[in-house]
Protein backbone atom coordinates (compact mmCIF):
# COMPACT_ATOMS: atom_id res chain seq x y z
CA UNK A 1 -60.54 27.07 -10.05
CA UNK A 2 -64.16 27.58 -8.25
CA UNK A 3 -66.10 30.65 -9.34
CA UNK A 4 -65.76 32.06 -6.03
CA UNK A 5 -62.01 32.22 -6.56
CA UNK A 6 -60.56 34.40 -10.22
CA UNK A 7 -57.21 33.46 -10.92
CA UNK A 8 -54.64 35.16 -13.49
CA UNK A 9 -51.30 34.63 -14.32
CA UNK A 10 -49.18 37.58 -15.79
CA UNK A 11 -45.42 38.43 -15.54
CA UNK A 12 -44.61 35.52 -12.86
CA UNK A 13 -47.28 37.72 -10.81
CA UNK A 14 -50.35 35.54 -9.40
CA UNK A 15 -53.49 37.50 -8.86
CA UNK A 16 -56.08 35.72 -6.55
CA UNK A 17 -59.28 37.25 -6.98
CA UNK A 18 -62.09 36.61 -4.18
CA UNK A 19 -65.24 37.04 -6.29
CA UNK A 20 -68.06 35.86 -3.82
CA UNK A 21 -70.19 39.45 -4.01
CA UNK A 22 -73.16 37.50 -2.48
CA UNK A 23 -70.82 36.99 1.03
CA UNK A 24 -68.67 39.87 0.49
CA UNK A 25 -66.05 37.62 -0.26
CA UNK A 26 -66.42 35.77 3.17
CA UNK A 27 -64.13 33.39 4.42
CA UNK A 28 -66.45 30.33 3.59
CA UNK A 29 -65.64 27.12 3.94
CA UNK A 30 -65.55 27.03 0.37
CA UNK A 31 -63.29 30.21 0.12
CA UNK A 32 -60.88 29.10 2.17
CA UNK A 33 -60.53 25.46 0.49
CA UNK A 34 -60.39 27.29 -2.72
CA UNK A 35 -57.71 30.00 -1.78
CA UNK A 36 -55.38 26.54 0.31
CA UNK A 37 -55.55 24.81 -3.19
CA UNK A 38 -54.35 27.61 -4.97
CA UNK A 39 -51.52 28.73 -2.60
CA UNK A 40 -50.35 25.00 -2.35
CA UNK A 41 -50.49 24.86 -6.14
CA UNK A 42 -48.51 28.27 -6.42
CA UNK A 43 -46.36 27.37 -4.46
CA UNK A 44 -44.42 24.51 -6.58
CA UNK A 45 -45.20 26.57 -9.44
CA UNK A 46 -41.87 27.75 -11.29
CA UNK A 47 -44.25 30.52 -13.50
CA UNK A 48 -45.02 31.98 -10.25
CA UNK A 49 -43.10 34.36 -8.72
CA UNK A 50 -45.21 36.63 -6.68
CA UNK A 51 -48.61 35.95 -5.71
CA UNK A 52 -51.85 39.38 -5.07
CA UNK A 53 -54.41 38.32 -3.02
CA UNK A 54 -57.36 40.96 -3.76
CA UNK A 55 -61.33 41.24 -3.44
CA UNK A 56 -63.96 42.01 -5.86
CA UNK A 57 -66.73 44.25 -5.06
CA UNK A 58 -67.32 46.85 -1.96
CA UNK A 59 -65.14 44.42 0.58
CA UNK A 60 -61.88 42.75 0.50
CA UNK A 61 -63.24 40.04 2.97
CA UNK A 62 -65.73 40.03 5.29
CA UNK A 63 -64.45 37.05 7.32
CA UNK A 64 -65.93 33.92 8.10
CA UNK A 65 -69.06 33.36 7.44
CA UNK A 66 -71.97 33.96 10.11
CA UNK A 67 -74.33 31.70 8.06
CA UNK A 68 -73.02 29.02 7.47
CA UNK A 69 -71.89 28.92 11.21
CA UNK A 70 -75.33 29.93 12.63
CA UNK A 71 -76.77 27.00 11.07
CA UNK A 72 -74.33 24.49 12.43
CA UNK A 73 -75.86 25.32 15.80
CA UNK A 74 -78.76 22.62 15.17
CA UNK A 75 -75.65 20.03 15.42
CA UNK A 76 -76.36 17.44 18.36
CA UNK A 77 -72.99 19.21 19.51
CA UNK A 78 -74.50 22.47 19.10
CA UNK A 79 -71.66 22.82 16.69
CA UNK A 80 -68.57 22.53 18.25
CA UNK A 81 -67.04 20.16 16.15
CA UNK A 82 -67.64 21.86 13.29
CA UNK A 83 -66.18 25.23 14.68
CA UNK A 84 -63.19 23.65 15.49
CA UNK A 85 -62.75 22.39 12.12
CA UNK A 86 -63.10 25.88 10.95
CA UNK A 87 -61.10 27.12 12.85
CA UNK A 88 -58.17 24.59 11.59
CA UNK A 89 -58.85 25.53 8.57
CA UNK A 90 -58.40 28.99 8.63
CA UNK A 91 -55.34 28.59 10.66
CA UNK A 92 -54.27 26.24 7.88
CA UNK A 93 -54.90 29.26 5.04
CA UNK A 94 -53.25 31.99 7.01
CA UNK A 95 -49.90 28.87 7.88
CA UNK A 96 -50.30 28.73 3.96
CA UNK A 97 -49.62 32.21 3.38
CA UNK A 98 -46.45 32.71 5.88
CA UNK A 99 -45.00 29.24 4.71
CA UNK A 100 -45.64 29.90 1.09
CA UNK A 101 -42.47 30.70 -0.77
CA UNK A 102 -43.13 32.91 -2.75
CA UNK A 103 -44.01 36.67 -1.68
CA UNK A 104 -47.74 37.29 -1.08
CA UNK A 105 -49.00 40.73 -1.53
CA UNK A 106 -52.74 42.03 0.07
CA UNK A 107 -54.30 44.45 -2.26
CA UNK A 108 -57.19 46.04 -0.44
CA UNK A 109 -60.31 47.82 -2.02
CA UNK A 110 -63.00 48.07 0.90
CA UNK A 111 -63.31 46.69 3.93
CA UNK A 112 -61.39 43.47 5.51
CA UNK A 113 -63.01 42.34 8.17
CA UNK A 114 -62.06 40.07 11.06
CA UNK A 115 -60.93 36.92 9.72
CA UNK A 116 -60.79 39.13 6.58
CA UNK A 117 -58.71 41.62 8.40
CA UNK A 118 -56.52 38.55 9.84
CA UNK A 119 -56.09 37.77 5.85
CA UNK A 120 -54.33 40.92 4.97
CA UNK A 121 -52.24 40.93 8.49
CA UNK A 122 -51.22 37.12 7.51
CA UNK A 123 -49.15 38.58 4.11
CA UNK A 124 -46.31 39.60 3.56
CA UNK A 125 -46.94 42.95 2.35
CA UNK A 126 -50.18 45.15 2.21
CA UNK A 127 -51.38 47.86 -0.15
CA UNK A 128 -54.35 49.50 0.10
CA UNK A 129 -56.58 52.06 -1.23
CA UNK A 130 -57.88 55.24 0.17
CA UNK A 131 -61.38 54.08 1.14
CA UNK A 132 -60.21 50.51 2.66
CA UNK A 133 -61.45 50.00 6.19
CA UNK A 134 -60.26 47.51 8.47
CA UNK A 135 -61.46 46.28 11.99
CA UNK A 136 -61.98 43.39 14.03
CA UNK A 137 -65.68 43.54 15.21
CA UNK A 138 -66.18 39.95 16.97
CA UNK A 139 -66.21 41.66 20.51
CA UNK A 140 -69.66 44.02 18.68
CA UNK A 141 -71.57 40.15 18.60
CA UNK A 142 -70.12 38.84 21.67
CA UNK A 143 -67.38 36.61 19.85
CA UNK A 144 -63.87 38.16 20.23
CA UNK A 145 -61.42 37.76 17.66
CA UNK A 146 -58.83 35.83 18.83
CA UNK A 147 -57.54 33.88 15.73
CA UNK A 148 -57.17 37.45 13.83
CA UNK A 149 -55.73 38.54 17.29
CA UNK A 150 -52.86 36.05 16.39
CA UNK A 151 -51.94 37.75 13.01
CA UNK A 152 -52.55 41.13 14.27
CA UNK A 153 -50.57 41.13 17.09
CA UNK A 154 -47.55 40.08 14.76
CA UNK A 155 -47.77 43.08 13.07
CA UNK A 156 -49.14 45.74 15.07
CA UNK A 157 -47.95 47.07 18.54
CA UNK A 158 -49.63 45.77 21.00
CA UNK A 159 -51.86 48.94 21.98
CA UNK A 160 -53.04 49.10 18.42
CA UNK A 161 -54.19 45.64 18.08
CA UNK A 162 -55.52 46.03 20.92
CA UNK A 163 -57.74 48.98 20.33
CA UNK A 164 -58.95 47.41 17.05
CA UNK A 165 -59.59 43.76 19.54
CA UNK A 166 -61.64 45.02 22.15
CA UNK A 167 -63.50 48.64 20.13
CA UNK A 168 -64.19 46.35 17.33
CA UNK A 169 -64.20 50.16 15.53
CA UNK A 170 -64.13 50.58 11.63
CA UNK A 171 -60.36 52.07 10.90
CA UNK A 172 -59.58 53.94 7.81
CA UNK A 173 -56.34 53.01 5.26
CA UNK A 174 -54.53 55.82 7.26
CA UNK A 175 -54.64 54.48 10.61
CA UNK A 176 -54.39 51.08 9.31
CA UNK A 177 -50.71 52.52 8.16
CA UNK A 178 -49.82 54.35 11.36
CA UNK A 179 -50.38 50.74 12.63
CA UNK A 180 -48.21 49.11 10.30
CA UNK A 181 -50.88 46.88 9.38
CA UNK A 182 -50.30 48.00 5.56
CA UNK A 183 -47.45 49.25 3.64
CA UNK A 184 -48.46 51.91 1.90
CA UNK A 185 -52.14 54.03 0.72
CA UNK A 186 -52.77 55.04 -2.87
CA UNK A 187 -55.71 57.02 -4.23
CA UNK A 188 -58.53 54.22 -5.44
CA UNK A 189 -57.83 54.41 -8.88
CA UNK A 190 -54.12 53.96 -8.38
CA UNK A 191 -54.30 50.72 -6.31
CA UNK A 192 -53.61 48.02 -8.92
CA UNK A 193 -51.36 49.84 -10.86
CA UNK A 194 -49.43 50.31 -7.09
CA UNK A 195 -49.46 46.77 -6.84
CA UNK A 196 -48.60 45.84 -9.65
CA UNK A 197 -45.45 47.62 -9.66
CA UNK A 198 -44.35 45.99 -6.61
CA UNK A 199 -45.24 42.87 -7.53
CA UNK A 200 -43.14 43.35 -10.62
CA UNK A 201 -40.16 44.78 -8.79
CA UNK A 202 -40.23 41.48 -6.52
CA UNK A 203 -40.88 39.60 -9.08
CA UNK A 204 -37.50 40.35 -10.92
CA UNK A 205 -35.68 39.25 -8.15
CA UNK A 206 -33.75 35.72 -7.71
CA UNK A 207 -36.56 33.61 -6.28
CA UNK A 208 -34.38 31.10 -4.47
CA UNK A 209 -32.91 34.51 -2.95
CA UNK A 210 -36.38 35.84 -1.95
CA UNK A 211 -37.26 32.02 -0.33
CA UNK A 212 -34.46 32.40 1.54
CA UNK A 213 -35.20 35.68 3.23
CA UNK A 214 -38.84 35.20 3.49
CA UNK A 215 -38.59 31.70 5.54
CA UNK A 216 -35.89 33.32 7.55
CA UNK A 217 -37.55 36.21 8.42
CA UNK A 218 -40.44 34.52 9.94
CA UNK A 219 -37.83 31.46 11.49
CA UNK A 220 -35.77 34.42 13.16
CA UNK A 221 -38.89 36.14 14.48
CA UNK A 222 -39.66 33.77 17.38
CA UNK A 223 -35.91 32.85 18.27
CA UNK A 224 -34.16 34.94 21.32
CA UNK A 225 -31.87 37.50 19.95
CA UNK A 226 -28.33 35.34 20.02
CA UNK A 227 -30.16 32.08 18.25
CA UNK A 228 -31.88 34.35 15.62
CA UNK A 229 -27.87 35.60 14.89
CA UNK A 230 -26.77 32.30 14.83
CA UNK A 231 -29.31 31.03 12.88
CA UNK A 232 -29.26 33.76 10.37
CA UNK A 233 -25.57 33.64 10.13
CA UNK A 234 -25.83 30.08 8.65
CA UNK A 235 -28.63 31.19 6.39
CA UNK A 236 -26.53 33.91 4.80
CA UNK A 237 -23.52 31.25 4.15
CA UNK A 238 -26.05 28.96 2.77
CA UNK A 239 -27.64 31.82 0.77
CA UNK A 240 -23.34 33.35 -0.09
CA UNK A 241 -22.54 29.47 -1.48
CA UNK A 242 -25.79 29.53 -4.62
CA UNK A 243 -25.09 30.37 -7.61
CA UNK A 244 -26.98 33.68 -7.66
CA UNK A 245 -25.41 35.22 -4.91
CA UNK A 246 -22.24 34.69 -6.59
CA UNK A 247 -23.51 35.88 -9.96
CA UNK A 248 -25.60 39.13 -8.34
CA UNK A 249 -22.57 40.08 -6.46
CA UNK A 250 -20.27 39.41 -10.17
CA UNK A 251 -23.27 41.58 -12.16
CA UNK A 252 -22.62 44.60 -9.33
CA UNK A 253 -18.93 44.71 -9.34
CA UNK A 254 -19.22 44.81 -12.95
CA UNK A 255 -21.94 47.29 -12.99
CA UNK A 256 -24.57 45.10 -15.08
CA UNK A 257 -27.88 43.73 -14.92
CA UNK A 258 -27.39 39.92 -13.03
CA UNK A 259 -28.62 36.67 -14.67
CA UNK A 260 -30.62 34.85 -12.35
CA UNK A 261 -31.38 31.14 -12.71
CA UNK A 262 -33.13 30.50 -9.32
CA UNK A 263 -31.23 27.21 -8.54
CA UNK A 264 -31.45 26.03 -5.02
């Protein structure tokens, strides 16, 4: 695992540390290659369960970095290539995140930024701390956010996102709530205990289960209303025929704790 990526493994719960206090945990191109690796790995990973992504330091993520794509402007291209490489990539992260199976949890300390912002909007669930801020600023250096736009409006109303798009304004944890951009705020000192917890509770659930529901959640999204029934009608047989459906419905009829063994 690269420095600029801590990784610990506790309880089936994966916590993916950005550590890059030098970028303020930018999307680099680094970052981003280190954070694919370790999703992809996670993801085949029986120990793992749930996965945290979190940042060290004063900011979550600041997005991508403005360095390292100011100096590809001396390309003959004047860069292009190279920015839509990047741009792959990150699409490639964020695909990583929704297509992962296992649940991926944003905790958030500080401010998420843009492609940063477009991090937390890309999982699952989102947790964060009194003093988080979150906004998409690209439209403040003339370069409007429209990959984050892509996450964001998939979570947010479309007024909201849109007021965070085109102010490119610095919103507290509240508002980011009243957005639905995050699922809950704690006080500072509570946030990884917060997490934790849910990450535990998830965690103790039957993981072929929780595939399941995740990739049809994000399946059903997109599909007009009568295919998403249809479709999700031959999930739940699917899901009714495994063996942990039939044991979790056995352990609540008999009023005791199920035995999962997260067969497929």
């Amino acid at each position: 695992m690269t420095a600029l990526l801590l990784s610990a493994l506790s309880g089936g719960v994966l916590r993916l540390t950005l550590s890059d206090a030098a970028s303020r945990n930018s999307l680099s191109e680094a970052m981003m290659a280190a954070l694919r690796e370790a999703l992809d790995a996670a993801a085949g990973d029986k120990a793992v369960r749930v996965i945290v992504l979190a940042g060290e330091g004063p900011a979550f993520s600041s997005g991508h970095n403005l360095k390292e794509i100011t100096a590809r402007r001396a390309d003959a291209d004047k860069g292009a290539a190279y920015f839509a490489s990047l741009f792959g990539s990150c699409a490639e992260l964020m695909l990583g995140i929704v297509n992962n199976p296992k649940p991926v949890i944003a905790e958030v300390a500080g401010l998420a930024s843009a492609a940063g912002c477009q991090l937390v909007a890309s999982c699952d669930l989102a947790i964060a701390g009194e003093g988080a801020g979150f906004c998409t600023p690209g439209v403040n250096i003339g370069l409007f956010c429209s990959t984050p736009m892509v996450a964001l409006s998939r979570n947010l109303s479309s007024k909201h996102a849109m007021e965070m798009l085109l102010t490119g304004d610095v919103f507290g944890a509240g508002d980011a709530l009243r957005f639905g951009l995050v699922n809950r705020v704690v006080p500072a000192a509570q946030l990884t205990a917060a997490v934790n917890a849910l990450a535990a509770k998830i965690a103790a659930k039957s993981m072929v289960t929780v595939k399941t529901g995740k990739q049809a959640f994000y399946r059903q999204r997109d599909l007009p209303l009568a295919e998403a029934y249809a479709y999700t009608a031959r999930v739940m047989t699917e899901n009714l025929l495994r063996r942990d459906a039939e044991e979790g419905i056995a352990a609540f009829i008999a009023k005791r704790p199920p035995d999962w063994t997260d067969e497929p």
